[in-house]
N, C-alpha and C. Protein backbone atom coordinates (compact mmCIF):
# COMPACT_ATOMS: atom_id res chain seq x y z
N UNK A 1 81.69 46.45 60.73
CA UNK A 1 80.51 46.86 60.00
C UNK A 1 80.22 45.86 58.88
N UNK A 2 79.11 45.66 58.52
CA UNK A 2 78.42 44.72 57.77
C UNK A 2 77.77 45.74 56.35
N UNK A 3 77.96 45.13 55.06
CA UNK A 3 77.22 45.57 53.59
C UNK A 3 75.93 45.03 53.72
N UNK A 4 75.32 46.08 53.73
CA UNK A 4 73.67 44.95 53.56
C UNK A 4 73.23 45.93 51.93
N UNK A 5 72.40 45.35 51.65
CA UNK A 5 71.60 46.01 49.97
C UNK A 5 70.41 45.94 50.63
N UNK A 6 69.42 47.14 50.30
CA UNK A 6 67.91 47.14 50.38
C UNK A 6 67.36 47.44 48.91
N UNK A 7 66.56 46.39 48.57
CA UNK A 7 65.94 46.46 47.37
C UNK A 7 64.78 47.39 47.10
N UNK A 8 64.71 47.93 46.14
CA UNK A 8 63.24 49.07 46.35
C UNK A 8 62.81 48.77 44.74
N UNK A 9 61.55 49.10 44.49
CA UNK A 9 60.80 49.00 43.34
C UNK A 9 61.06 50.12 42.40
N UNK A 10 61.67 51.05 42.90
CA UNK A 10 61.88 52.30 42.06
C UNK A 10 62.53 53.75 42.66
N UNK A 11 63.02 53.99 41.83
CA UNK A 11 64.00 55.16 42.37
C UNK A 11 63.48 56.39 43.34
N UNK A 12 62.64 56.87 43.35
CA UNK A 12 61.62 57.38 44.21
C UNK A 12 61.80 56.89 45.58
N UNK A 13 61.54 55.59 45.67
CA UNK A 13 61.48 54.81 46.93
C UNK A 13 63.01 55.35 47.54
N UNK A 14 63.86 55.00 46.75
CA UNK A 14 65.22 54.33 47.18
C UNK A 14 65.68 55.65 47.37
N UNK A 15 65.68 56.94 46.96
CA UNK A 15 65.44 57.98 47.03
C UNK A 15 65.40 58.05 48.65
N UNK A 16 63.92 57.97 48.56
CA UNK A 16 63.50 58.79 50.05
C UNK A 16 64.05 57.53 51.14
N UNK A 17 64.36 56.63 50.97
CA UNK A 17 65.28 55.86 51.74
C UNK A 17 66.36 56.26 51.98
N UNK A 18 67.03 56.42 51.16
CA UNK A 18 68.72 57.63 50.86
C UNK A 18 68.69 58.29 52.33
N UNK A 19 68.04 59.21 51.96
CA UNK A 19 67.70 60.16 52.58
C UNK A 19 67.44 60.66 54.29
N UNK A 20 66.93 59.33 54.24
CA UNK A 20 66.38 59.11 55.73
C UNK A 20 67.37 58.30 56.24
N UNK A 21 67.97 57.54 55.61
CA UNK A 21 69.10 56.57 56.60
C UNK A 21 70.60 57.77 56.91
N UNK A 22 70.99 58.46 55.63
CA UNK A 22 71.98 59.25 55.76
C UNK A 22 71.56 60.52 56.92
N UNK A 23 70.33 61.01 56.97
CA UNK A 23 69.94 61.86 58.37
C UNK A 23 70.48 61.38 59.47
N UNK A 24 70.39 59.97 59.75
CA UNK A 24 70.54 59.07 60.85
C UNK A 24 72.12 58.90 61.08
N UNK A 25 73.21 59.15 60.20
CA UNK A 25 74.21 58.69 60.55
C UNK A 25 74.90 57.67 59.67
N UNK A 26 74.04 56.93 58.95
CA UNK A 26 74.37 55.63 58.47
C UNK A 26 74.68 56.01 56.97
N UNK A 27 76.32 55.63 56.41
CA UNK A 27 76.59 55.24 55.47
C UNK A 27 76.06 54.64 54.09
N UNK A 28 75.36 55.32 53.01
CA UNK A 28 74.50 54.16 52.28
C UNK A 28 75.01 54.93 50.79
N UNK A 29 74.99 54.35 50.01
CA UNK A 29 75.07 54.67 48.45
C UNK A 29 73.94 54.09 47.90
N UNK A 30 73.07 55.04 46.88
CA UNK A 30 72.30 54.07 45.57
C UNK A 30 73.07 53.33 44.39
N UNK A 31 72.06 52.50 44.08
CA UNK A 31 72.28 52.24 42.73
C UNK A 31 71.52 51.28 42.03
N UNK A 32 71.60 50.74 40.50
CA UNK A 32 70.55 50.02 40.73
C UNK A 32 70.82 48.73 41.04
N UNK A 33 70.05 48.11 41.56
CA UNK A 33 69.75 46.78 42.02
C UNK A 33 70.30 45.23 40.70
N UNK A 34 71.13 44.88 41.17
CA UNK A 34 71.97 43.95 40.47
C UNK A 34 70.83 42.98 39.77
N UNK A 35 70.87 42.87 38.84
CA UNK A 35 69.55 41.80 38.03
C UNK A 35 69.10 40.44 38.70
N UNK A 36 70.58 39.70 39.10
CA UNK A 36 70.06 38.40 40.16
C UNK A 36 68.91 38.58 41.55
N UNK A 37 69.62 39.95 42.17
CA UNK A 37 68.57 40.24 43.14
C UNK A 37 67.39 40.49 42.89
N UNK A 38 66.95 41.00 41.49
CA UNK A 38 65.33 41.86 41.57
C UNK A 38 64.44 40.61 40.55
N UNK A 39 63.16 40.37 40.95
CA UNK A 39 62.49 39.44 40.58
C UNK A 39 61.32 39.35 39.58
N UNK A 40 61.31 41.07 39.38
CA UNK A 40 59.93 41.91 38.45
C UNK A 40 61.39 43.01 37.47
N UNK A 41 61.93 42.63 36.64
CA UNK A 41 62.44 43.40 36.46
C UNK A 41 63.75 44.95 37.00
N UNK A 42 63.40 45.78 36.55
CA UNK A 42 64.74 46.86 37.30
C UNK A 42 64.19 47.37 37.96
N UNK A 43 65.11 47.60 39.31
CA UNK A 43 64.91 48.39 40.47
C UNK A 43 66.28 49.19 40.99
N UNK A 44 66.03 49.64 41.97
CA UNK A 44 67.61 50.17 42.80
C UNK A 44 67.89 49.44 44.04
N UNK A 45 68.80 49.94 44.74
CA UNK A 45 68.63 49.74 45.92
C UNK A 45 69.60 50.27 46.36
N UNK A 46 69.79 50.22 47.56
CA UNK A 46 70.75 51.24 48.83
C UNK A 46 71.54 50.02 49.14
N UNK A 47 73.28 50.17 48.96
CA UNK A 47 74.46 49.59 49.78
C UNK A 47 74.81 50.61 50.92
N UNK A 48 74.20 49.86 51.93
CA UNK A 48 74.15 50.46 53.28
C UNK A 48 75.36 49.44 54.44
N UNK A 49 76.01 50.15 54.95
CA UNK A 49 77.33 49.59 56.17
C UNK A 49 76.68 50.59 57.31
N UNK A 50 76.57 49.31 57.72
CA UNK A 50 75.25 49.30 59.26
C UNK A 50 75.98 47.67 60.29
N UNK A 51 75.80 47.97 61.79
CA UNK A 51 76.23 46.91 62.58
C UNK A 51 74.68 46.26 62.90
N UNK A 52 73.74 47.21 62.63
CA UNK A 52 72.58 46.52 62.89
C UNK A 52 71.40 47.12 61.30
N UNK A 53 71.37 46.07 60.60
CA UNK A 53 70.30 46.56 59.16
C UNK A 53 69.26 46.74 60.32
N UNK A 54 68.80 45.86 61.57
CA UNK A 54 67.33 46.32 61.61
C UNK A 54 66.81 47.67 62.21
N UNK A 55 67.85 48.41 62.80
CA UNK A 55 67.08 50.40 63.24
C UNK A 55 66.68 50.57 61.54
N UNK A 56 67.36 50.61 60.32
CA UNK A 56 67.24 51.21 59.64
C UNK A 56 66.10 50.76 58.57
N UNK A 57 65.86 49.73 59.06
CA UNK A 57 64.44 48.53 58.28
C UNK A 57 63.37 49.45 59.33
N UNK A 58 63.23 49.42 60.54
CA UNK A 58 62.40 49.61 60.98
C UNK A 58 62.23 51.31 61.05
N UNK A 59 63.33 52.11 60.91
CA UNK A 59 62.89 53.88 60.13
C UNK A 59 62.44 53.52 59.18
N UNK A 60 62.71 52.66 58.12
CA UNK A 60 61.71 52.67 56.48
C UNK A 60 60.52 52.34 56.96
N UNK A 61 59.88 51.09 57.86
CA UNK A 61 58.69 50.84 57.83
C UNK A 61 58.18 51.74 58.67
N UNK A 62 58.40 53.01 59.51
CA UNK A 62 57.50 53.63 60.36
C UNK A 62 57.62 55.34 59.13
N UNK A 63 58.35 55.70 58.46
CA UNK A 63 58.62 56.26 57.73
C UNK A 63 57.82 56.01 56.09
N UNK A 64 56.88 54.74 56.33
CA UNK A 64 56.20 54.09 55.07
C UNK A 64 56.85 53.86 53.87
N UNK A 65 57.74 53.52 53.58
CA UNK A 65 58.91 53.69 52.38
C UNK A 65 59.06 52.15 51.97
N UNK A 66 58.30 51.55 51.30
CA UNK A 66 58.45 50.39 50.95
C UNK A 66 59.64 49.47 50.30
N UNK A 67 59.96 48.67 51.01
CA UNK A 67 61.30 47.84 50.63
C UNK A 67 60.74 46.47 49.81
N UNK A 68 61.73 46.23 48.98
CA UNK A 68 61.48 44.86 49.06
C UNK A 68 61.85 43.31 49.43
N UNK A 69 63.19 43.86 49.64
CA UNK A 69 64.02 42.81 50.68
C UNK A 69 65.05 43.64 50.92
N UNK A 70 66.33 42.67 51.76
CA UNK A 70 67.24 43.32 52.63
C UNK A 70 68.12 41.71 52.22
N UNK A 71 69.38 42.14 51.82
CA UNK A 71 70.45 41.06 51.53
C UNK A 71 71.91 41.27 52.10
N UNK A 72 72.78 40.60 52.95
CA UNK A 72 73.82 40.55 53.67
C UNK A 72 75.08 40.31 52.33
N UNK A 73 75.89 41.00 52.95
CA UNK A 73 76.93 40.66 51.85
C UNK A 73 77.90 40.20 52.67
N UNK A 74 78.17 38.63 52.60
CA UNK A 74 78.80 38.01 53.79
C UNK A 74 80.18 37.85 53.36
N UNK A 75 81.21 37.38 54.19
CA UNK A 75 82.75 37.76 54.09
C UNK A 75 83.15 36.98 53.13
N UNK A 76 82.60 35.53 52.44
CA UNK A 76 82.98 34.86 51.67
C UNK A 76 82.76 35.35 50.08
N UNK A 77 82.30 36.58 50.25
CA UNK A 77 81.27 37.33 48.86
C UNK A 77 80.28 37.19 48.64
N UNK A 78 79.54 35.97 48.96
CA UNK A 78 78.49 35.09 48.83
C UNK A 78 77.55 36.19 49.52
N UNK A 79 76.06 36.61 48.67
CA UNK A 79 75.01 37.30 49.70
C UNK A 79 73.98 36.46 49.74
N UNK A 80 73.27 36.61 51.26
CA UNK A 80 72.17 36.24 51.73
C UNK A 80 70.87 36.83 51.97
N UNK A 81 69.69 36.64 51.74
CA UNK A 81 68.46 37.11 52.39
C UNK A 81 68.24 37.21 53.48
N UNK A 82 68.11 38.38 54.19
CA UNK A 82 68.09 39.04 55.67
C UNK A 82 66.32 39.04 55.67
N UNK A 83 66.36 38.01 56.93
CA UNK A 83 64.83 38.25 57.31
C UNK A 83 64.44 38.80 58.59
N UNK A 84 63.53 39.93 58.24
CA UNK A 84 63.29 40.87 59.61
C UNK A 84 61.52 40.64 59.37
């Protein structure tokens, strides 16, 4: 299993993200969004352990729940920008 972070604009969002990924099965905690990651100030985001981030990118976008990115937390510690 893989750490991915989904960034959200506000707790609300990240909220009803919560929500909908844990229905599904999938492992996720909030919190807020580490300062390097967010680019407008504070946000949250979901540490989600998923073998595939994209079912759960694509329940937020049919579910309308706006993200703002999706970041890999790769084995070296080092995270990356996940592009879907």
């Amino acid at each position: 299993m893989k750490h991915y972070f989904i960034t959200f604009r506000s707790i609300t969002f990240a909220q009803r993200a919560e929500r909908l990924i844990s229905r599904g099965g999938v492992r996720c905690t909030m919190q807020r969004t580490p300062k390097w990651m967010e680019e407008q100030g504070c946000g949250y985001a979901l540490r989600v352990l998923s073998q595939d981030i994209r079912l759960q990118a694509e329940q937020l976008r049919q579910a309308k729940v706006p993200m703002r990115r999706i970041y890999w937390h790769k084995d070296d510690g080092m995270f990356e920008e996940v592009a879907l």
